[in-house]
PDB file of N, CA and C in Angstrom:
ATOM      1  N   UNK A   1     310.325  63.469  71.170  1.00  0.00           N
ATOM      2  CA  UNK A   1     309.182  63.799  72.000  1.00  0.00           C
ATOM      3  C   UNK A   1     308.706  62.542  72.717  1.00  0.00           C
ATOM      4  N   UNK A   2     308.342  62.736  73.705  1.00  0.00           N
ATOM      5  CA  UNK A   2     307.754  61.429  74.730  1.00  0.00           C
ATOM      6  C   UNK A   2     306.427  62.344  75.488  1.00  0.00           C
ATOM      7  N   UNK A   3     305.597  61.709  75.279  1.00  0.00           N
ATOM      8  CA  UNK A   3     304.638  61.846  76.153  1.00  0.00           C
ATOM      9  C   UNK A   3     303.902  60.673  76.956  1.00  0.00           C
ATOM     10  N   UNK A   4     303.608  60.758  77.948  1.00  0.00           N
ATOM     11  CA  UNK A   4     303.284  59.835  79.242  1.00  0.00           C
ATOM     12  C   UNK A   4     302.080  59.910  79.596  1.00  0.00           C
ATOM     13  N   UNK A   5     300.791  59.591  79.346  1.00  0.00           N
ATOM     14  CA  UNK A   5     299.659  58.829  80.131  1.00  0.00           C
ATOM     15  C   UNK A   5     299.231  58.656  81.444  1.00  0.00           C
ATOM     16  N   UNK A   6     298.597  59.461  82.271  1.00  0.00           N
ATOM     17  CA  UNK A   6     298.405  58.933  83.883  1.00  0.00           C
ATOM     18  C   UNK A   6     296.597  59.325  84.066  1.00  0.00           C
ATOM     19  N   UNK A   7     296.213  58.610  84.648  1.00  0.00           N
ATOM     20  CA  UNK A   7     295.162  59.133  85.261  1.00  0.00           C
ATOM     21  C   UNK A   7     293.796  58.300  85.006  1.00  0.00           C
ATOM     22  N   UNK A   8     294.282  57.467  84.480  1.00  0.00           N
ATOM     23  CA  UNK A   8     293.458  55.710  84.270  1.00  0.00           C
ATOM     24  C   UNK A   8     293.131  55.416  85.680  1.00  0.00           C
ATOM     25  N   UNK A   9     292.021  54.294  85.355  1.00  0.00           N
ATOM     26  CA  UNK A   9     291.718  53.599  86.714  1.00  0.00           C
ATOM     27  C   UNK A   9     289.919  53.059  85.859  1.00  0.00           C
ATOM     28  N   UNK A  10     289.799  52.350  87.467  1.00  0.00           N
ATOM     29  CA  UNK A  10     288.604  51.818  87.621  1.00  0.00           C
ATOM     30  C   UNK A  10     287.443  52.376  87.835  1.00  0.00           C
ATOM     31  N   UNK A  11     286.475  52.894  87.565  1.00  0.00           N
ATOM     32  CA  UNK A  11     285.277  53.516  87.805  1.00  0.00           C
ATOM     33  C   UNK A  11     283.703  53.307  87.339  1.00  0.00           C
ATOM     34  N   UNK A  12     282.645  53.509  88.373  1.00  0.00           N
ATOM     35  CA  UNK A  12     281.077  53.210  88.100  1.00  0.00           C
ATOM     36  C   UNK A  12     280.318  54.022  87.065  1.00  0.00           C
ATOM     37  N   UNK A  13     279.773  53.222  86.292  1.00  0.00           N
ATOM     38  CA  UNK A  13     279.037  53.886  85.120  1.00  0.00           C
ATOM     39  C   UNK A  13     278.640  55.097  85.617  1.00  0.00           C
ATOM     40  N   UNK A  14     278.506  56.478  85.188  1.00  0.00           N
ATOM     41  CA  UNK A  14     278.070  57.534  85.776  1.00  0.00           C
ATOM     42  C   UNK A  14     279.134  58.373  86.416  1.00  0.00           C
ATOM     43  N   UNK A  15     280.052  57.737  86.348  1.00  0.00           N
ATOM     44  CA  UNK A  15     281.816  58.407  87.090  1.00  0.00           C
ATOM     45  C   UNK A  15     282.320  59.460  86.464  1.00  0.00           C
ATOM     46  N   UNK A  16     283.297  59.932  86.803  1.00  0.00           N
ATOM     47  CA  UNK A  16     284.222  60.663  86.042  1.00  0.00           C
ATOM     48  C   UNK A  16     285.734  60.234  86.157  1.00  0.00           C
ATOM     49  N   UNK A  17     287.032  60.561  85.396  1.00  0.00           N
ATOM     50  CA  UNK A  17     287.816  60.396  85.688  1.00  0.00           C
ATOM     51  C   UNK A  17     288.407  61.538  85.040  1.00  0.00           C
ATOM     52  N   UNK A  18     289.753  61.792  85.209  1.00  0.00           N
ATOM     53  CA  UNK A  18     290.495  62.844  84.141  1.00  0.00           C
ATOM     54  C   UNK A  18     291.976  62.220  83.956  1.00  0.00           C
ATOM     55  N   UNK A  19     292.029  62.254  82.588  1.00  0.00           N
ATOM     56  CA  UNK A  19     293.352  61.453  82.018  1.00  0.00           C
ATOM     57  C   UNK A  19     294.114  62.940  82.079  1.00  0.00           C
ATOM     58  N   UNK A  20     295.506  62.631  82.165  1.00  0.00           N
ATOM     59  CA  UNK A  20     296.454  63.814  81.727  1.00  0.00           C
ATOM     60  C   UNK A  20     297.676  63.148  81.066  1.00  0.00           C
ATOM     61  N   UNK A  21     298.438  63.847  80.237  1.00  0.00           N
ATOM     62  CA  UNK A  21     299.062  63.236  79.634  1.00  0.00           C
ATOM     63  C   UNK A  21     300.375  64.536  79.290  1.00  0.00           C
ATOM     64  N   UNK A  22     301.396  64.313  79.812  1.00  0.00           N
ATOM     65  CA  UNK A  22     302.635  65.137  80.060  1.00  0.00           C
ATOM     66  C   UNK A  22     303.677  65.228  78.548  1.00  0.00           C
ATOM     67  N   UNK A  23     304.120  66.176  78.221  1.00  0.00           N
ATOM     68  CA  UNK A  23     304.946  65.657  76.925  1.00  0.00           C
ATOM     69  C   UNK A  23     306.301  66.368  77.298  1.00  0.00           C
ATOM     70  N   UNK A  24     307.365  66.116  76.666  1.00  0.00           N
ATOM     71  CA  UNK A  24     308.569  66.407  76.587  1.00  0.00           C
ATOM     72  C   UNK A  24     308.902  67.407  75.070  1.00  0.00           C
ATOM     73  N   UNK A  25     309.766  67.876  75.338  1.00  0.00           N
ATOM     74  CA  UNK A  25     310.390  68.580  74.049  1.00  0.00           C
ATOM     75  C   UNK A  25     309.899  70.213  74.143  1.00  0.00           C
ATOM     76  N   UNK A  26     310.637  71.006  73.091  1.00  0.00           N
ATOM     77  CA  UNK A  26     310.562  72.545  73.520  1.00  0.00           C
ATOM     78  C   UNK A  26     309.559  73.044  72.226  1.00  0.00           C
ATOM     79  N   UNK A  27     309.213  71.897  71.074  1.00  0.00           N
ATOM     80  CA  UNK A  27     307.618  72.385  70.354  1.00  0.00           C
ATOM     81  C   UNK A  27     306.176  71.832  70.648  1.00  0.00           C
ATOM     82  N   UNK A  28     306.134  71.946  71.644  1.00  0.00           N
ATOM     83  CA  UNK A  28     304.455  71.456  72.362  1.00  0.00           C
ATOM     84  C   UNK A  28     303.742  71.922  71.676  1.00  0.00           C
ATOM     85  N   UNK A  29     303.929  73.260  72.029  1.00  0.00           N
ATOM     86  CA  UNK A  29     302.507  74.350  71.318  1.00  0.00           C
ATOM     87  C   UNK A  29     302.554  74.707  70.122  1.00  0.00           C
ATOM     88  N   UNK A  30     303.380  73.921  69.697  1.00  0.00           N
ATOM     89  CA  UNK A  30     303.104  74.438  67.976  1.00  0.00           C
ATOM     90  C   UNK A  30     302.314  73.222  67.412  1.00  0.00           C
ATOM     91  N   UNK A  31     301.962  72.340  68.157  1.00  0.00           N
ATOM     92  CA  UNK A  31     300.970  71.097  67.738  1.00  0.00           C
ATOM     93  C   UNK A  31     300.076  70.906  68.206  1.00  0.00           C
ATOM     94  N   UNK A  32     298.681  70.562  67.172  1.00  0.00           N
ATOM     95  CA  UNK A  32     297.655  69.969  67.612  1.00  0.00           C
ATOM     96  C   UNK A  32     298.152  68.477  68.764  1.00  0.00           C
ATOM     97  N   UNK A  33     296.910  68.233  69.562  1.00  0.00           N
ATOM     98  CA  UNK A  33     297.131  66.881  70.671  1.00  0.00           C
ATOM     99  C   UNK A  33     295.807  66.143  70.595  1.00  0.00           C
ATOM    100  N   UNK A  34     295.665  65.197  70.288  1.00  0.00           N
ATOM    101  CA  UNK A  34     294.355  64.073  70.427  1.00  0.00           C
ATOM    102  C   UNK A  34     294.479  63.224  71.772  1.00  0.00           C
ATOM    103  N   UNK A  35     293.272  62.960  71.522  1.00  0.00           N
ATOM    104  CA  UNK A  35     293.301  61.430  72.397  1.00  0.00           C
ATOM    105  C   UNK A  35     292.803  60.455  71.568  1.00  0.00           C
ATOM    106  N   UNK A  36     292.849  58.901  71.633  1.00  0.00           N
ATOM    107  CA  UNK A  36     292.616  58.047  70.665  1.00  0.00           C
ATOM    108  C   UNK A  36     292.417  56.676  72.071  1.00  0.00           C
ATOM    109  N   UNK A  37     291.201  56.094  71.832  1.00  0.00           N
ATOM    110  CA  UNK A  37     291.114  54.787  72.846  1.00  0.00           C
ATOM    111  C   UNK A  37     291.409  53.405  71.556  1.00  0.00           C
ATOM    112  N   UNK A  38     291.301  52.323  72.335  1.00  0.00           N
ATOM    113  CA  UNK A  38     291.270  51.402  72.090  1.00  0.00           C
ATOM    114  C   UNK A  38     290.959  50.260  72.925  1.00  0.00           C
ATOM    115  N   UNK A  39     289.659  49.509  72.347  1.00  0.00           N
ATOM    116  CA  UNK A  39     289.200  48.611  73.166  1.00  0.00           C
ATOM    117  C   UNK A  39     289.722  47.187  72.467  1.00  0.00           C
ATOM    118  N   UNK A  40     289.552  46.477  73.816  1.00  0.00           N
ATOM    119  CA  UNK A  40     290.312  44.813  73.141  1.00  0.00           C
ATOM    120  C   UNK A  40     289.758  44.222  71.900  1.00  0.00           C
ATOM    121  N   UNK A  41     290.293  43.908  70.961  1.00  0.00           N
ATOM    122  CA  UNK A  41     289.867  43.584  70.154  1.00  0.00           C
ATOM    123  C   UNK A  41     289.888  44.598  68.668  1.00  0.00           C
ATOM    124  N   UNK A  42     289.876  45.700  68.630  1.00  0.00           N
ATOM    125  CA  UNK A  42     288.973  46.856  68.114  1.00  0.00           C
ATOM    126  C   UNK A  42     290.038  47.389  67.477  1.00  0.00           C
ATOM    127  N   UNK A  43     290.072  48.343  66.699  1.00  0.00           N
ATOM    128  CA  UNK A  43     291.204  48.983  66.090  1.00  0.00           C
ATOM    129  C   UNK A  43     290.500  50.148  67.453  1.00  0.00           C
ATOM    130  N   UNK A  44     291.956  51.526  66.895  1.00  0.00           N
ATOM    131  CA  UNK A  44     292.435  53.024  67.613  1.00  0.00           C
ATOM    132  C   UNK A  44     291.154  53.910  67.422  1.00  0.00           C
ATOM    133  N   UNK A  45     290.501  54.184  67.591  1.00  0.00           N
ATOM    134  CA  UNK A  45     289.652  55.481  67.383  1.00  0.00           C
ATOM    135  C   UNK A  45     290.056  56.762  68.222  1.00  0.00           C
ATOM    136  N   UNK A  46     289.281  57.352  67.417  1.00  0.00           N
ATOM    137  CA  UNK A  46     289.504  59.386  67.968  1.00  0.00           C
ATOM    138  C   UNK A  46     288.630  59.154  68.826  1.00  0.00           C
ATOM    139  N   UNK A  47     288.791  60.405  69.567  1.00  0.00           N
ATOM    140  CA  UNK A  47     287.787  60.776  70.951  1.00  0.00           C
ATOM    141  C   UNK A  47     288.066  62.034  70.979  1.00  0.00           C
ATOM    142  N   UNK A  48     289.209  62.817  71.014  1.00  0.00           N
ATOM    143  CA  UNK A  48     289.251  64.001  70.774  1.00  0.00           C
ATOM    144  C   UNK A  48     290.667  64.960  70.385  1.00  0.00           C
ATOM    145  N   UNK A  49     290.714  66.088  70.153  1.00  0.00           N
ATOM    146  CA  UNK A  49     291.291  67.165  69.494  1.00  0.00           C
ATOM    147  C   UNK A  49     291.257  68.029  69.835  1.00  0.00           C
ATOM    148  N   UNK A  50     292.713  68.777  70.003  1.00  0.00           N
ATOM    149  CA  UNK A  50     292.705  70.047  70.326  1.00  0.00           C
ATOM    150  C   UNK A  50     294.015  70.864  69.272  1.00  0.00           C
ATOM    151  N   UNK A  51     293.951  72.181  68.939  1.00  0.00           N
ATOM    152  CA  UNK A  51     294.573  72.243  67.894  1.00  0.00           C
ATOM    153  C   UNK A  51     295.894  73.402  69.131  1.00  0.00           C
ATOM    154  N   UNK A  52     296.827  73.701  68.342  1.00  0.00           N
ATOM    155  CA  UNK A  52     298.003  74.189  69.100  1.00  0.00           C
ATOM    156  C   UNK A  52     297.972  75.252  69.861  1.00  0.00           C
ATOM    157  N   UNK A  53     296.741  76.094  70.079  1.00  0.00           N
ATOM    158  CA  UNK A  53     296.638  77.094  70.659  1.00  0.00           C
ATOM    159  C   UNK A  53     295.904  76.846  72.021  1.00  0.00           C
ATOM    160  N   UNK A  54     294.876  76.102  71.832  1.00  0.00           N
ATOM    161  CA  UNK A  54     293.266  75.730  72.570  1.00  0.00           C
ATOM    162  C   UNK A  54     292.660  76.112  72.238  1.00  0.00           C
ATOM    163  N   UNK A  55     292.180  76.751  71.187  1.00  0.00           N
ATOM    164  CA  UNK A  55     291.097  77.306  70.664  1.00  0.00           C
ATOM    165  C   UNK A  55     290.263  76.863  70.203  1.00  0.00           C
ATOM    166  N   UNK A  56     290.553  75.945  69.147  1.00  0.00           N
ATOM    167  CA  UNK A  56     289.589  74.737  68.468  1.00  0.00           C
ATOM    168  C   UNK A  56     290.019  73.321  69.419  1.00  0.00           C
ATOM    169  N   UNK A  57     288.720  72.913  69.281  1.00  0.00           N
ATOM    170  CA  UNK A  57     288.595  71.425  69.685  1.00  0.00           C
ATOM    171  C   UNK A  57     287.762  70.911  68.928  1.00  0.00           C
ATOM    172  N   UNK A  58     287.689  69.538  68.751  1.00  0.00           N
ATOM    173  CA  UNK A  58     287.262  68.488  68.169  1.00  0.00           C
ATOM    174  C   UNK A  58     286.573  67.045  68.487  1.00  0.00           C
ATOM    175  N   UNK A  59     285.246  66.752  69.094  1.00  0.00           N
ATOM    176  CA  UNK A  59     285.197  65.361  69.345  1.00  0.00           C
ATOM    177  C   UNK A  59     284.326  64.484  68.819  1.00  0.00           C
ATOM    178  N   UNK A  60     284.562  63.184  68.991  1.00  0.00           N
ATOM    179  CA  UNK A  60     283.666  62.115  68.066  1.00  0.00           C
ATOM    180  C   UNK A  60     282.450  62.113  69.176  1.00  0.00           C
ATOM    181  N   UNK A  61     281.430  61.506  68.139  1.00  0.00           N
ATOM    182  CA  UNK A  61     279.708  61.697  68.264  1.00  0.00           C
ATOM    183  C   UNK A  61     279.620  60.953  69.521  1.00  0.00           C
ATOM    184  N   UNK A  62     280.219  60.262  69.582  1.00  0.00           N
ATOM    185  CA  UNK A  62     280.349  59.535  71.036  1.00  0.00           C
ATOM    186  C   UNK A  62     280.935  59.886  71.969  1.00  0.00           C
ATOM    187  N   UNK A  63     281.488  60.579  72.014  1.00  0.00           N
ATOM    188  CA  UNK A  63     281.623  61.283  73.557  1.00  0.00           C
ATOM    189  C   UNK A  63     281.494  62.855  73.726  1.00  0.00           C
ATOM    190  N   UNK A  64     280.994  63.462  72.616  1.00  0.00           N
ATOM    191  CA  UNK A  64     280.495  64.958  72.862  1.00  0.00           C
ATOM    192  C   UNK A  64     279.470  65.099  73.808  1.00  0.00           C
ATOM    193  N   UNK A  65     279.899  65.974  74.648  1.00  0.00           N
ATOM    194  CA  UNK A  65     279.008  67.166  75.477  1.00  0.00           C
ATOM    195  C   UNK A  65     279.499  65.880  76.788  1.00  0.00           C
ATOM    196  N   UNK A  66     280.100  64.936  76.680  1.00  0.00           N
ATOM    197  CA  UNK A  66     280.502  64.093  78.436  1.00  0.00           C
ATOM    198  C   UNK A  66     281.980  64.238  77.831  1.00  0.00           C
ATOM    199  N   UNK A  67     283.072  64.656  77.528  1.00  0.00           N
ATOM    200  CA  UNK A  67     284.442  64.774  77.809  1.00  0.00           C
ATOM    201  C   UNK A  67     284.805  66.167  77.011  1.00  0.00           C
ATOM    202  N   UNK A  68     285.936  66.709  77.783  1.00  0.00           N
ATOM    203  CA  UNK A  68     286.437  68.443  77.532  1.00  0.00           C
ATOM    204  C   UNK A  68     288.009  67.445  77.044  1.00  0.00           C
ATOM    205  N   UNK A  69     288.476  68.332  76.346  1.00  0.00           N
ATOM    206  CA  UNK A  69     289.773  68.265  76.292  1.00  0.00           C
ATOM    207  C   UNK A  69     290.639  69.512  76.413  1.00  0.00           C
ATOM    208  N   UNK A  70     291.828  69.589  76.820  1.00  0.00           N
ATOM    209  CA  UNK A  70     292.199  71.176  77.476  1.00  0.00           C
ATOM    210  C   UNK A  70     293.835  70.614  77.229  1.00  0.00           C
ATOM    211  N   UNK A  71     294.604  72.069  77.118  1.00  0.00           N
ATOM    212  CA  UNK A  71     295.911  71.899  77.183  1.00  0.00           C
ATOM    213  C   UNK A  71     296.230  73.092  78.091  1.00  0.00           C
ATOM    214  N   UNK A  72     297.840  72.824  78.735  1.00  0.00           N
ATOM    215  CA  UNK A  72     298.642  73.852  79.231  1.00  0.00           C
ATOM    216  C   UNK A  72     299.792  74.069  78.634  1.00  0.00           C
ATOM    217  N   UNK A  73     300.081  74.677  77.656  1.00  0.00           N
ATOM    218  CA  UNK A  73     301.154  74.927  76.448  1.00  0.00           C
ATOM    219  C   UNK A  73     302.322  75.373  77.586  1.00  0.00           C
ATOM    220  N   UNK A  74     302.330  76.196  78.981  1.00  0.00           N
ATOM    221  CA  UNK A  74     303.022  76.189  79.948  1.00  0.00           C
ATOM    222  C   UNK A  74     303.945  75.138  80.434  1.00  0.00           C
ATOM    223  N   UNK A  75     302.889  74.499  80.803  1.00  0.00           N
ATOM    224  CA  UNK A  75     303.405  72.617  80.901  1.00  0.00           C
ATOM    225  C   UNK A  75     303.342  71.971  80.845  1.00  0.00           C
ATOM    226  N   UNK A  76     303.331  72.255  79.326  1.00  0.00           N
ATOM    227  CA  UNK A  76     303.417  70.867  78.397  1.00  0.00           C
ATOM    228  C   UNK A  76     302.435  69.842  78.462  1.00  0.00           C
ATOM    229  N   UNK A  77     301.189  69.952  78.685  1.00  0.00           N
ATOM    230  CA  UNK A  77     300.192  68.865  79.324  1.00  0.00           C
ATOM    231  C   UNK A  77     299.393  69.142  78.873  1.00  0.00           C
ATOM    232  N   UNK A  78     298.601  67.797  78.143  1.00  0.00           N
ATOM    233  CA  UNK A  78     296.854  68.019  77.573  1.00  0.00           C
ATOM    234  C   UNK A  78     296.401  66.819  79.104  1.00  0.00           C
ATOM    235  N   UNK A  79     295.178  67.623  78.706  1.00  0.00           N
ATOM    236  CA  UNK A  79     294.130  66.435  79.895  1.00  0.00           C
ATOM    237  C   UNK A  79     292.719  66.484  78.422  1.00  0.00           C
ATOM    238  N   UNK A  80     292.162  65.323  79.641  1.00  0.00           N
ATOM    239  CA  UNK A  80     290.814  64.577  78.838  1.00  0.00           C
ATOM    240  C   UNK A  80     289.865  64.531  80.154  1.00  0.00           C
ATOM    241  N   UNK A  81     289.000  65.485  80.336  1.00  0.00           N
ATOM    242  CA  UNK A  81     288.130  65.163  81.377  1.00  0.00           C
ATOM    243  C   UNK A  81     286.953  64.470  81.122  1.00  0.00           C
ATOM    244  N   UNK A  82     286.620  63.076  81.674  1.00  0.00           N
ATOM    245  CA  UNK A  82     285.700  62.597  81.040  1.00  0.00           C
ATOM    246  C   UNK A  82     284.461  62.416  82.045  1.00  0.00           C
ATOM    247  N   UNK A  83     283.084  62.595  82.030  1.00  0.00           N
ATOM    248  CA  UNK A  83     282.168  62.659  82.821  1.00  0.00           C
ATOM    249  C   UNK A  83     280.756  61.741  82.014  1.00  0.00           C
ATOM    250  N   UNK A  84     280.172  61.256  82.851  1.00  0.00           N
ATOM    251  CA  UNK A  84     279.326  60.815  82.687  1.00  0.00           C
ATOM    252  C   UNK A  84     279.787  59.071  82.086  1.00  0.00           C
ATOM    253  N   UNK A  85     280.549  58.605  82.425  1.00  0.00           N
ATOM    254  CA  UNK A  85     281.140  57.262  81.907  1.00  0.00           C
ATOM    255  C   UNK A  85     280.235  56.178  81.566  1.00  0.00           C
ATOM    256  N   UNK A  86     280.415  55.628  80.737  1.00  0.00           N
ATOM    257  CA  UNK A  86     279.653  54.529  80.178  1.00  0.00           C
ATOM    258  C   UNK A  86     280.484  53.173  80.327  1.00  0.00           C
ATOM    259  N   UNK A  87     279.973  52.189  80.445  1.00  0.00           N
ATOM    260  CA  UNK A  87     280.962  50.598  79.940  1.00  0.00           C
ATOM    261  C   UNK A  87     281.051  50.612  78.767  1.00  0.00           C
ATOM    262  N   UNK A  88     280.453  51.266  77.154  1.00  0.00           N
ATOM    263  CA  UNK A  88     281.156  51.494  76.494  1.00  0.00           C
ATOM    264  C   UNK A  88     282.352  52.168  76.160  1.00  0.00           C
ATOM    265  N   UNK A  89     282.928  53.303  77.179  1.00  0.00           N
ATOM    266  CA  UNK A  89     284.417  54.344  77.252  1.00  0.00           C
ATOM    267  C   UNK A  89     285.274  52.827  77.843  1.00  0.00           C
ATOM    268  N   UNK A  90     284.806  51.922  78.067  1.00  0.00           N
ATOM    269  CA  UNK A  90     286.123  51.230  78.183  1.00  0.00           C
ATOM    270  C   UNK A  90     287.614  51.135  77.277  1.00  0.00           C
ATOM    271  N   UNK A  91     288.463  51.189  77.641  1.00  0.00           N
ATOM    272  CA  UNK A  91     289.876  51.375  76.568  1.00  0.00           C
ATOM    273  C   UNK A  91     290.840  51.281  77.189  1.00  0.00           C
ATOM    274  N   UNK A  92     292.145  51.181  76.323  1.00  0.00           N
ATOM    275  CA  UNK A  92     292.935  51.997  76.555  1.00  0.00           C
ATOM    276  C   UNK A  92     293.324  53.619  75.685  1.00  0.00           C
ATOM    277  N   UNK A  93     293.802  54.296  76.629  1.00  0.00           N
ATOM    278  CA  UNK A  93     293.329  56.071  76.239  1.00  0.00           C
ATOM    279  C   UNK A  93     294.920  56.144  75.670  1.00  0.00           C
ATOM    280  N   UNK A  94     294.928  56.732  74.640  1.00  0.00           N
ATOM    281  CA  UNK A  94     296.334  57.441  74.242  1.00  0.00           C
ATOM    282  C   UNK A  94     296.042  58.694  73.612  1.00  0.00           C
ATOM    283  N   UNK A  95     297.326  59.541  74.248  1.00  0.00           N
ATOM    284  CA  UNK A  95     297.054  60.941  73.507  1.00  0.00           C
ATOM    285  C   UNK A  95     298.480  60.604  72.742  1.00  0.00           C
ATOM    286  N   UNK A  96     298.411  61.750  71.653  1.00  0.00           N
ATOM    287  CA  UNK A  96     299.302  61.893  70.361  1.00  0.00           C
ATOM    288  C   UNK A  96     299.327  63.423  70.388  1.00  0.00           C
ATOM    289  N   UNK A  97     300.622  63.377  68.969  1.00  0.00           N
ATOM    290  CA  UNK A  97     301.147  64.513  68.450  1.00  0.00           C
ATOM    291  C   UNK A  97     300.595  64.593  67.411  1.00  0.00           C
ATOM    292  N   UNK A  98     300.452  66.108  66.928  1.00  0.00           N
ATOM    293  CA  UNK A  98     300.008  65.608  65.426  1.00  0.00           C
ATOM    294  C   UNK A  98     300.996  66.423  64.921  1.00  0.00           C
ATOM    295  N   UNK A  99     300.999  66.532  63.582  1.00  0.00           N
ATOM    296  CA  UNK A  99     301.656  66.718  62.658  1.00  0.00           C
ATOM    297  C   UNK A  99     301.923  67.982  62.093  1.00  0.00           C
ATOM    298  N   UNK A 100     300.304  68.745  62.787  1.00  0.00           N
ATOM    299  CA  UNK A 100     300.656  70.307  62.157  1.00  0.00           C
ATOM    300  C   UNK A 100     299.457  70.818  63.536  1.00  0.00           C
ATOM    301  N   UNK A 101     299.563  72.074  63.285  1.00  0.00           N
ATOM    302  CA  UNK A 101     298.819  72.465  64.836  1.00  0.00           C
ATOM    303  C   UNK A 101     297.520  72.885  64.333  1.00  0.00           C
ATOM    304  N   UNK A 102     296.543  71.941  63.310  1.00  0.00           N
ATOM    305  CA  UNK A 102     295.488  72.099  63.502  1.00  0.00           C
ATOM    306  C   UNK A 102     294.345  70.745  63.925  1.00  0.00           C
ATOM    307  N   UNK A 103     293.354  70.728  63.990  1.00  0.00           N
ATOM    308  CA  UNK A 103     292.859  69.369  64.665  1.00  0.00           C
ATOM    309  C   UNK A 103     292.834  68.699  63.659  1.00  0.00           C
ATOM    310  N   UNK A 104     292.839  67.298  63.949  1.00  0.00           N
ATOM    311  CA  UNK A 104     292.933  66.195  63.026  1.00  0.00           C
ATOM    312  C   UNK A 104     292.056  64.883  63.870  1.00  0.00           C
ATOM    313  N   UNK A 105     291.559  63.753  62.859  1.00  0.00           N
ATOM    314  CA  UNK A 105     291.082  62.940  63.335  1.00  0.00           C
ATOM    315  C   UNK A 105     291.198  61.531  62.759  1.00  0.00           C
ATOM    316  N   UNK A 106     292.560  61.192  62.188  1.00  0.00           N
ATOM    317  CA  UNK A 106     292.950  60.331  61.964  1.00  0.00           C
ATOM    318  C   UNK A 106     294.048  59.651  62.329  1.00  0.00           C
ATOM    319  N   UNK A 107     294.305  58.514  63.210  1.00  0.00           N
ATOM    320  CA  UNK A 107     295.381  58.204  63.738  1.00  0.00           C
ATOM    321  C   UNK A 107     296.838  58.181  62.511  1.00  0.00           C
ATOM    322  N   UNK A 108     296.914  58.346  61.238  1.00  0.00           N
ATOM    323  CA  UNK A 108     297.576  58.887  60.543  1.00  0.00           C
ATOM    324  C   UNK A 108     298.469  60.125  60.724  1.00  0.00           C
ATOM    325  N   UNK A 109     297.688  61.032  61.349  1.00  0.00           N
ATOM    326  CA  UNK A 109     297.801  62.350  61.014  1.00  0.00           C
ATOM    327  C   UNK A 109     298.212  62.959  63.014  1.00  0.00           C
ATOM    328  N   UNK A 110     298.802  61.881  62.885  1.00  0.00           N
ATOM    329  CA  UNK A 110     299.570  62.076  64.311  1.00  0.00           C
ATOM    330  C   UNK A 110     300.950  60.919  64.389  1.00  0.00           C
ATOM    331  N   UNK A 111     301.874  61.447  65.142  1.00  0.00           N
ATOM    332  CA  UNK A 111     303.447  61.277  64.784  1.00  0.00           C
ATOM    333  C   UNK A 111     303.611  60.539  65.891  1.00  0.00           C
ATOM    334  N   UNK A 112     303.239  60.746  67.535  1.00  0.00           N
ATOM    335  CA  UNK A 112     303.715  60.276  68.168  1.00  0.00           C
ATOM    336  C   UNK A 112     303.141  59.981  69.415  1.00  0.00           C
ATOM    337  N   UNK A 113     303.280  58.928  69.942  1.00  0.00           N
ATOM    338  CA  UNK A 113     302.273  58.120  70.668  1.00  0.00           C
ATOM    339  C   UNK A 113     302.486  58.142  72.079  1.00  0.00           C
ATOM    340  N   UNK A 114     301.406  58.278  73.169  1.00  0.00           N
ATOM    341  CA  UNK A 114     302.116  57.559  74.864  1.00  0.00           C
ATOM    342  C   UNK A 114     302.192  56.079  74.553  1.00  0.00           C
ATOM    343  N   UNK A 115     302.392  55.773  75.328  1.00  0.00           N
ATOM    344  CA  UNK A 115     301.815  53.934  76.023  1.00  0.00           C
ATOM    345  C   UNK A 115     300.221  53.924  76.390  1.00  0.00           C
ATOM    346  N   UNK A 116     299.581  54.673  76.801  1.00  0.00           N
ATOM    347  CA  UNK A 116     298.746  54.950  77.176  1.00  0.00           C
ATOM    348  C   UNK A 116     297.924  54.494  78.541  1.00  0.00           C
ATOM    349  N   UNK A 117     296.641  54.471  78.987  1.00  0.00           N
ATOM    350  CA  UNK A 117     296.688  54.038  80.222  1.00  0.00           C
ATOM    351  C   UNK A 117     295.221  54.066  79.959  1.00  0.00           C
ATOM    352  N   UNK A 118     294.737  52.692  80.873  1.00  0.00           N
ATOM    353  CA  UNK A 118     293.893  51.656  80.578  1.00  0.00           C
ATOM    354  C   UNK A 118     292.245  52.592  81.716  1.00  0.00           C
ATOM    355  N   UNK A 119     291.379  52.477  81.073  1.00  0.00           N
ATOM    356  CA  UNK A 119     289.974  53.210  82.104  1.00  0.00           C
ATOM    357  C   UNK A 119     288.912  52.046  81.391  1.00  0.00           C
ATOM    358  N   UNK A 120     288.874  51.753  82.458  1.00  0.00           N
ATOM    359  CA  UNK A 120     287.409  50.698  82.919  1.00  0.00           C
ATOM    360  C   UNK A 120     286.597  51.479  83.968  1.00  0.00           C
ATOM    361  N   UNK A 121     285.294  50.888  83.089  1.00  0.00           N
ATOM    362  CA  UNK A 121     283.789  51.270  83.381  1.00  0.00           C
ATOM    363  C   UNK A 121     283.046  50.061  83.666  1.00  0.00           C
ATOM    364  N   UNK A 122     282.496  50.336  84.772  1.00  0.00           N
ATOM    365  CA  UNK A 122     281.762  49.018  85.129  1.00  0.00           C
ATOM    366  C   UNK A 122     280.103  49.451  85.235  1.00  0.00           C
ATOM    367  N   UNK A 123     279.151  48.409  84.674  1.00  0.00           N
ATOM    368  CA  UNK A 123     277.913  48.776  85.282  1.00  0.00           C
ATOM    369  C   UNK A 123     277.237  48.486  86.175  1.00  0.00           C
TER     370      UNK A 123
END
């Protein structure tokens, strides 16, 4: 499985951006998909979860009710719409596989990684 990262960039506190993140292979939808940032310095944290259907989702206290997370089990693609941006969402964003198709929130409990792609917030 490979999944790929796009939709990073530069943006003003108060912005939006939307990450998407493409995967390969013919069991997409039988797996939960996160996203996980990382700022310099910092270990991986969660941001969010979605479990193999779309039905359940999952996000940390810090970015609920300003980012959706959504999949297209069609093609193969989760996105991360994020609104209301802070200079704290600075990172780099990676989405993952997880392990079984329900939500999870431990970078453990996911198998396989993008490269991910870098979103700066400026104030």
């Amino acid at each position: 499985v490979q999944l790929v990262e796009s939709g990073g960039g530069s943006v003003q506190a108060g912005g939006s951006l939307r990450l998407s993140c493409a995967a390969s292979g013919s069991t997409f939808s039988m797996y939960a998909m996160g996203w996980f940032r990382q700022a310099p310095g910092k270990d991986r944290n969660f941001v969010a979860t979605i479990d193999y259907s779309g039905g359940n989702t999952y996000y940390s206290d810090s970015v609920k009710g300003r980012f959706t997370i959504s999949r297209d089990n069609a093609k193969k693609m989760v996105y991360l719409q994020m609104n209301s941006l802070k200079p704290e969402d600075t990172a780099v964003y990676y989405c993952a596989v997880g392990w079984s198709g329900t939500v999870r929130v431990t970078t453990g409990e996911y198998r396989y990684w993008g490269q991910g792609t870098q979103v700066t917030v400026s104030s």
